[in-house]
Protein backbone atom coordinates (compact mmCIF):
# COMPACT_ATOMS: atom_id res chain seq x y z
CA UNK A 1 -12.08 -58.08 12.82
CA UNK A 2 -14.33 -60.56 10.94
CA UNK A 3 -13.11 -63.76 9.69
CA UNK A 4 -13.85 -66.46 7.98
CA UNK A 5 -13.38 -69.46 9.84
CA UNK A 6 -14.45 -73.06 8.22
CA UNK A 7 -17.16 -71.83 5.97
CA UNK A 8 -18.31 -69.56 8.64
CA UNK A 9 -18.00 -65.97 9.36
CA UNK A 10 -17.08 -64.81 12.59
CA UNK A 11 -15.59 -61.82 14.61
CA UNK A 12 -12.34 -62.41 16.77
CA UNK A 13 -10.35 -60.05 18.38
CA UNK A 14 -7.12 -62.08 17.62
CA UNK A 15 -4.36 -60.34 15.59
CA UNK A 16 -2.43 -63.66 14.44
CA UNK A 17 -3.20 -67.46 14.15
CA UNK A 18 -1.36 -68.44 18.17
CA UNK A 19 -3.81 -65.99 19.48
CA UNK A 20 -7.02 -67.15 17.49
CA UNK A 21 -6.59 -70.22 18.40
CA UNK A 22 -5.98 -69.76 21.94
CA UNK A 23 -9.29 -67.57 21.92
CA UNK A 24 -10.81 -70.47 20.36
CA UNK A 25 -9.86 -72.79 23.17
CA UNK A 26 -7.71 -74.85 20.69
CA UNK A 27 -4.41 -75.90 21.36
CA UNK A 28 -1.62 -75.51 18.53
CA UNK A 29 -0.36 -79.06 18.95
CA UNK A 30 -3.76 -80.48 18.05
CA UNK A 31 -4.54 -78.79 14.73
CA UNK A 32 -3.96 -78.07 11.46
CA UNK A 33 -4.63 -74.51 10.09
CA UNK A 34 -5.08 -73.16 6.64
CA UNK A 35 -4.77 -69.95 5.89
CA UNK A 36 -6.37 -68.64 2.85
CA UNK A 37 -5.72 -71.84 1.19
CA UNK A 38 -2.13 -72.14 2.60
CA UNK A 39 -1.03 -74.62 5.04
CA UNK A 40 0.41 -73.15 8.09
CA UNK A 41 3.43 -74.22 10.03
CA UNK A 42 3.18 -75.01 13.48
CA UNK A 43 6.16 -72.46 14.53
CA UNK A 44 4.98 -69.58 12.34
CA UNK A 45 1.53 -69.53 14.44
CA UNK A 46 2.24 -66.66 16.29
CA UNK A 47 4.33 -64.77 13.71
CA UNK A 48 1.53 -64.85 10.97
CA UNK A 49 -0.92 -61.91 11.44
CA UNK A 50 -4.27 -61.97 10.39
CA UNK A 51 -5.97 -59.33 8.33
CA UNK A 52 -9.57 -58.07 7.60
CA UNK A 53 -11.86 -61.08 5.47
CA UNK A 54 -9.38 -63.87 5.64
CA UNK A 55 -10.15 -67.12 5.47
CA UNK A 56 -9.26 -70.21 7.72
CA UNK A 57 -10.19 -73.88 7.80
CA UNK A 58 -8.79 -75.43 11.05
CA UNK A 59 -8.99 -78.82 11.41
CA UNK A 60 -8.51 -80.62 14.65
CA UNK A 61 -6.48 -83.84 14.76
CA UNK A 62 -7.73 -86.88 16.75
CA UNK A 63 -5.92 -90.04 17.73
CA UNK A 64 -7.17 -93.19 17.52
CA UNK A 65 -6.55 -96.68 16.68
């Protein structure tokens, strides 16, 4: 299914956000996802399924200090 995922389109194979971002190589504790312009919570990753053209900014958190 294609996607669009931060501005860019691309073709997963994923059927809900856990399992996109798994085939990303990202792990859920380390990012924030948006799902067409809603902000997904952490525990509904793997209950939200994706659909045909949505849209996804994912943005990956980093410590510092």
């Amino acid at each position: 299914m294609k996607l669009t995922i931060n501005g860019s389109e691309r073709e997963v194979k994923s059927a809900d956000v856990l399992a996109l971002l798994t085939e990303l190589g990202l792990k859920k504790e380390q990012v924030v996802v948006e799902l067409n312009r809603e902000i997904v919570k952490r525990g509904a990753f793997g209950n939200l399924s994706l659909k045909e053209g949505d849209t996804l900014e994912i943005v990956t958190i980093v410590g510092g200090g």
